[in-house]
N, C-alpha and C. Protein backbone atom coordinates (compact mmCIF):
# COMPACT_ATOMS: atom_id res chain seq x y z
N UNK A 1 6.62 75.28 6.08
CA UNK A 1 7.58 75.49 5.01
C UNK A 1 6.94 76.38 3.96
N UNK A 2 7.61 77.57 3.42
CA UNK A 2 7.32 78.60 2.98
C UNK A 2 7.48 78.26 1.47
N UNK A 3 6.83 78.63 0.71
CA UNK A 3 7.31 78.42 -0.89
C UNK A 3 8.21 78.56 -1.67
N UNK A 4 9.37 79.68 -0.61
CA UNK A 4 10.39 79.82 -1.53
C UNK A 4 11.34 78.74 -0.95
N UNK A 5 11.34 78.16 0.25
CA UNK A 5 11.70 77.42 1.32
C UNK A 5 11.69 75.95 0.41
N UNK A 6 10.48 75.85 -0.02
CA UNK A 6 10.33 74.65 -0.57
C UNK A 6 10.95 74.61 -2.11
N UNK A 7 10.65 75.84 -2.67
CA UNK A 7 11.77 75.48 -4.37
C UNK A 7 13.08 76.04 -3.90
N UNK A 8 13.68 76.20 -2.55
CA UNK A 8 14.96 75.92 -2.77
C UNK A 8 15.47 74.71 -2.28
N UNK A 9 14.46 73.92 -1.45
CA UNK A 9 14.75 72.34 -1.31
C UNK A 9 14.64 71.55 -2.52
N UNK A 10 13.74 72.25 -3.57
CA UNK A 10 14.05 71.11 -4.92
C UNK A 10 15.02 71.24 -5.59
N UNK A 11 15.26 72.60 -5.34
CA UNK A 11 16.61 73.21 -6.56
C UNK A 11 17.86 72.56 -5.47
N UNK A 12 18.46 72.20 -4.15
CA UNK A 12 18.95 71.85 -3.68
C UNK A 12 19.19 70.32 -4.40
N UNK A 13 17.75 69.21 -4.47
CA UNK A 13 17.75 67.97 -4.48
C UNK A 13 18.46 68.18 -6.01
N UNK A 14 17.92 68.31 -6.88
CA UNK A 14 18.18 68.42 -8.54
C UNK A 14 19.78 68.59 -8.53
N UNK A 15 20.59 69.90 -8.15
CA UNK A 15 22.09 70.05 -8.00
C UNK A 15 22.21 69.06 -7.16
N UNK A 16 22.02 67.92 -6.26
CA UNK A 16 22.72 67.79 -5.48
C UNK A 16 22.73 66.15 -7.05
N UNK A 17 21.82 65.81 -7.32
CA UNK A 17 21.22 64.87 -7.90
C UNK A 17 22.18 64.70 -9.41
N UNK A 18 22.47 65.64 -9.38
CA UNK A 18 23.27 65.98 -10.95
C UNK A 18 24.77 66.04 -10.48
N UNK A 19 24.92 66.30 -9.66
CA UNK A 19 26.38 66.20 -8.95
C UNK A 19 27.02 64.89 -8.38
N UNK A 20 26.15 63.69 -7.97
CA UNK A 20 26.18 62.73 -7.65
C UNK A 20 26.27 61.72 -8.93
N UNK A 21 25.43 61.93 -9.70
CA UNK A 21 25.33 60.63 -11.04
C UNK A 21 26.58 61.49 -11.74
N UNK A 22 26.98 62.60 -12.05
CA UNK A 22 28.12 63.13 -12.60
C UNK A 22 29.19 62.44 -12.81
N UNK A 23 29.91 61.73 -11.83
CA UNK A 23 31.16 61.14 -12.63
C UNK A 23 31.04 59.59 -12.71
N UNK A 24 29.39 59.16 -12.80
CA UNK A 24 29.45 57.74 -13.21
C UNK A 24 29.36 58.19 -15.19
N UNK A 25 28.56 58.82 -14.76
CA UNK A 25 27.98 59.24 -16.55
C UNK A 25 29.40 59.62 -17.03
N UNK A 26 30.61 60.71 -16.83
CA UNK A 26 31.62 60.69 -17.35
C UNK A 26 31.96 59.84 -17.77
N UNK A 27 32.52 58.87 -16.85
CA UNK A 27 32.77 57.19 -16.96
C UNK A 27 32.63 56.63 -17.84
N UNK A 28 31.35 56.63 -18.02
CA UNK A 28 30.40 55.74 -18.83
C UNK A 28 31.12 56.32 -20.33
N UNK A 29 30.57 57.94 -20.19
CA UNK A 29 30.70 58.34 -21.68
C UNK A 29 32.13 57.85 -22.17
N UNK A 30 32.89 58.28 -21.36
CA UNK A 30 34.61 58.48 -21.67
C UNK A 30 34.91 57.01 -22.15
N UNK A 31 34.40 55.69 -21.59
CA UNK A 31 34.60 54.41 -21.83
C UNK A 31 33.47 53.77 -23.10
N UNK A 32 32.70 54.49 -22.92
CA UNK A 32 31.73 54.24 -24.36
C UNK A 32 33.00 54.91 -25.83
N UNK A 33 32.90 56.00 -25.49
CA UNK A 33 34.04 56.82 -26.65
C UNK A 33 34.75 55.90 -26.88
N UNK A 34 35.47 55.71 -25.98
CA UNK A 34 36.94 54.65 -26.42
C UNK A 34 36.54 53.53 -26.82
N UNK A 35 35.87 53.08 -26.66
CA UNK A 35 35.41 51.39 -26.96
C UNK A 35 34.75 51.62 -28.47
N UNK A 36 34.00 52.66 -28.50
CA UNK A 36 33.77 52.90 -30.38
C UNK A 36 34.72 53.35 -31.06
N UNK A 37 35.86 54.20 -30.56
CA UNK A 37 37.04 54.08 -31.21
C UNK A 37 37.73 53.21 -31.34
N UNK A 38 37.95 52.05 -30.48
CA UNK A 38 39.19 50.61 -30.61
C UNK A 38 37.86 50.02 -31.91
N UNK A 39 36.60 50.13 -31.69
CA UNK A 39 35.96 49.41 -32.41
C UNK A 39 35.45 49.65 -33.77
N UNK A 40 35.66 50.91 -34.23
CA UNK A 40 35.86 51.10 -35.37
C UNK A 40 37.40 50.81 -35.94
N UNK A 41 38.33 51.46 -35.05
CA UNK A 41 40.08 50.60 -35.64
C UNK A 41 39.99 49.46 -36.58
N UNK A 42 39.45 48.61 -35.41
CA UNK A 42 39.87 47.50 -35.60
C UNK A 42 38.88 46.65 -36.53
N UNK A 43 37.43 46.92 -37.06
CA UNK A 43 36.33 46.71 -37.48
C UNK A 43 35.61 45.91 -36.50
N UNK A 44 35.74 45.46 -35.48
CA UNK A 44 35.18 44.69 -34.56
C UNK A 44 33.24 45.17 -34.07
N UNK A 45 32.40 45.25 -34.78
CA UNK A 45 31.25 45.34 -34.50
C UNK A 45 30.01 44.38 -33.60
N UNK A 46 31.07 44.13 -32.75
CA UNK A 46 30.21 43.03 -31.16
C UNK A 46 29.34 43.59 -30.42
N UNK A 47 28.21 43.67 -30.13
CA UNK A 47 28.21 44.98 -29.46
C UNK A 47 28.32 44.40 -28.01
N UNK A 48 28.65 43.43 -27.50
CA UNK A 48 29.02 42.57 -25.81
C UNK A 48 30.35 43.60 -26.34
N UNK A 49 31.68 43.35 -26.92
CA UNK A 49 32.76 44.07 -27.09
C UNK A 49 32.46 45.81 -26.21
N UNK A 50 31.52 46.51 -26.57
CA UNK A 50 31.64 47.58 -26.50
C UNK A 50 30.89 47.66 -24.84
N UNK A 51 29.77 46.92 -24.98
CA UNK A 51 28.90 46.84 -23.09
C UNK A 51 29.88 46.69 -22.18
N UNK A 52 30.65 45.13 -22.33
CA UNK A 52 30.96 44.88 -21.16
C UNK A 52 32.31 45.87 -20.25
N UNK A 53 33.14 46.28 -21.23
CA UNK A 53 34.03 47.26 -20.60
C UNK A 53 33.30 48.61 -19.48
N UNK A 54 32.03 48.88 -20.59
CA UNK A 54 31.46 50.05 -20.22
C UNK A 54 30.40 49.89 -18.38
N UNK A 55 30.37 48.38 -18.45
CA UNK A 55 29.44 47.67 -17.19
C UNK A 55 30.35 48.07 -16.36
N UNK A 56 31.70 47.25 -16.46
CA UNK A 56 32.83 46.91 -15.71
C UNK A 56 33.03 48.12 -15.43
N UNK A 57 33.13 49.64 -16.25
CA UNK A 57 33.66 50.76 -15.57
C UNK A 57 32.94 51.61 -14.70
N UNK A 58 31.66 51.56 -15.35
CA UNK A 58 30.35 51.91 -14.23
C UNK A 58 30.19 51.11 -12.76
N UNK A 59 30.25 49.59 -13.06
CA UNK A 59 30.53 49.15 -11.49
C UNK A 59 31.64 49.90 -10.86
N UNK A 60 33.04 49.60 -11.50
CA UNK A 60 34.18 50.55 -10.68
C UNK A 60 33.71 51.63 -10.18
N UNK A 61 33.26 52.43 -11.03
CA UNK A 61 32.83 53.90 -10.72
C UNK A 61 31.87 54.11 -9.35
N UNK A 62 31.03 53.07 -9.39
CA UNK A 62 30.07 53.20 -8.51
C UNK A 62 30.35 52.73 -7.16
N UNK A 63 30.92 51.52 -7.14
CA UNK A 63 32.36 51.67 -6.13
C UNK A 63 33.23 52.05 -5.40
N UNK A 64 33.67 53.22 -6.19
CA UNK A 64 35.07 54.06 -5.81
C UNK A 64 34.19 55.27 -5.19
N UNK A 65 33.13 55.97 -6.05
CA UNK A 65 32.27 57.14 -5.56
C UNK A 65 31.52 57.02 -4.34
N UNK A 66 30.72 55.54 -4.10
CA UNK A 66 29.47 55.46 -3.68
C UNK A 66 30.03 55.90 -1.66
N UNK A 67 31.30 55.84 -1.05
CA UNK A 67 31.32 56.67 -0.10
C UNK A 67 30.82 58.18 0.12
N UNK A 68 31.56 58.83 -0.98
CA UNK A 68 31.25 60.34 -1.08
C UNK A 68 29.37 60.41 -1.94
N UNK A 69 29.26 59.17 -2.97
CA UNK A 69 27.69 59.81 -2.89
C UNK A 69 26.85 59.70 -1.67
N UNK A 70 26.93 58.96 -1.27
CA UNK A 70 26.26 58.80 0.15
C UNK A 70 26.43 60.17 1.13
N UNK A 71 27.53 60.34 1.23
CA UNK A 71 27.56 61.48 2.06
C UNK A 71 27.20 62.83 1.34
N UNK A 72 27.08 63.28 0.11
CA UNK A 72 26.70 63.91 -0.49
C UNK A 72 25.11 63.82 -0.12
N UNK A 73 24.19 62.94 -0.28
CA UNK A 73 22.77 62.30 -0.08
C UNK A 73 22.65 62.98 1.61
N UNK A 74 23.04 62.53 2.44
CA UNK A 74 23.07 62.44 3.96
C UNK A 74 22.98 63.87 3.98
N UNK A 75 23.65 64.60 3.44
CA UNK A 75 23.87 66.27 3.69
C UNK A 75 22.75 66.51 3.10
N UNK A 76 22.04 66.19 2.07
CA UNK A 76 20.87 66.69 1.90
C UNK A 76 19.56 66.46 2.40
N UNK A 77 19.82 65.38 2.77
CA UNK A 77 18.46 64.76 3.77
C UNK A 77 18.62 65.33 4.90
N UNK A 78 19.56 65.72 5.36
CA UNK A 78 19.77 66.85 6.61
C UNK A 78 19.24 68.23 7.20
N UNK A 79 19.93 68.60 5.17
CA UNK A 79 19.76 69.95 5.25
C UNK A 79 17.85 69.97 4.81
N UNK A 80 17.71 69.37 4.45
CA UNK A 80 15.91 69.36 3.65
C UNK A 80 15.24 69.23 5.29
N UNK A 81 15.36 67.90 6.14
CA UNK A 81 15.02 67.82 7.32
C UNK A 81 15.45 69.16 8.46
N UNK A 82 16.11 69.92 8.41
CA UNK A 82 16.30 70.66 9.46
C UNK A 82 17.60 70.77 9.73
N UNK A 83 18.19 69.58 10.40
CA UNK A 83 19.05 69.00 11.11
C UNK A 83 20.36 69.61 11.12
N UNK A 84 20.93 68.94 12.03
CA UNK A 84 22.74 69.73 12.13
C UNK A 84 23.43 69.85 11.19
């Protein structure tokens, strides 16, 4: 494996790596936002109030994605290994 061979297998892992955690972190953010907005509304300063929605949407998230991250992963362990 040649050097340029090899920093385009890292630059491969990194995009593939940032593309995969991508729409848990949306998630996360988009449900963090909202939960400091209902929680300033309303003055409610809990901070369980603001976690547990944000747990609950990250599990969903990780859930609903974790078919396609996987196969996202598989294609790269493929393509890094050789393979078909």
């Amino acid at each position: 494996m040649g050097e340029t061979e090899l920093v385009e297998s890292v630059r491969q892992a990194l995009l593939s790596g940032i593309l995969v955690i991508a729409p848990v972190l949306i998630v996360a953010f988009g449900v963090g936002t909202l939960m400091g907005l209902v929680q300033a509304a309303t003055g409610i300063q809990e901070q369980v109030v603001g976690l547990v929605p944000r747990l609950v949407a990250i599990a969903a998230a990780l859930v609903l994605m974790m078919p396609w991250m996987l196969e996202r992963m598989v294609e790269l362990v493929r393509s890094c290994a050789g393979g078909p």
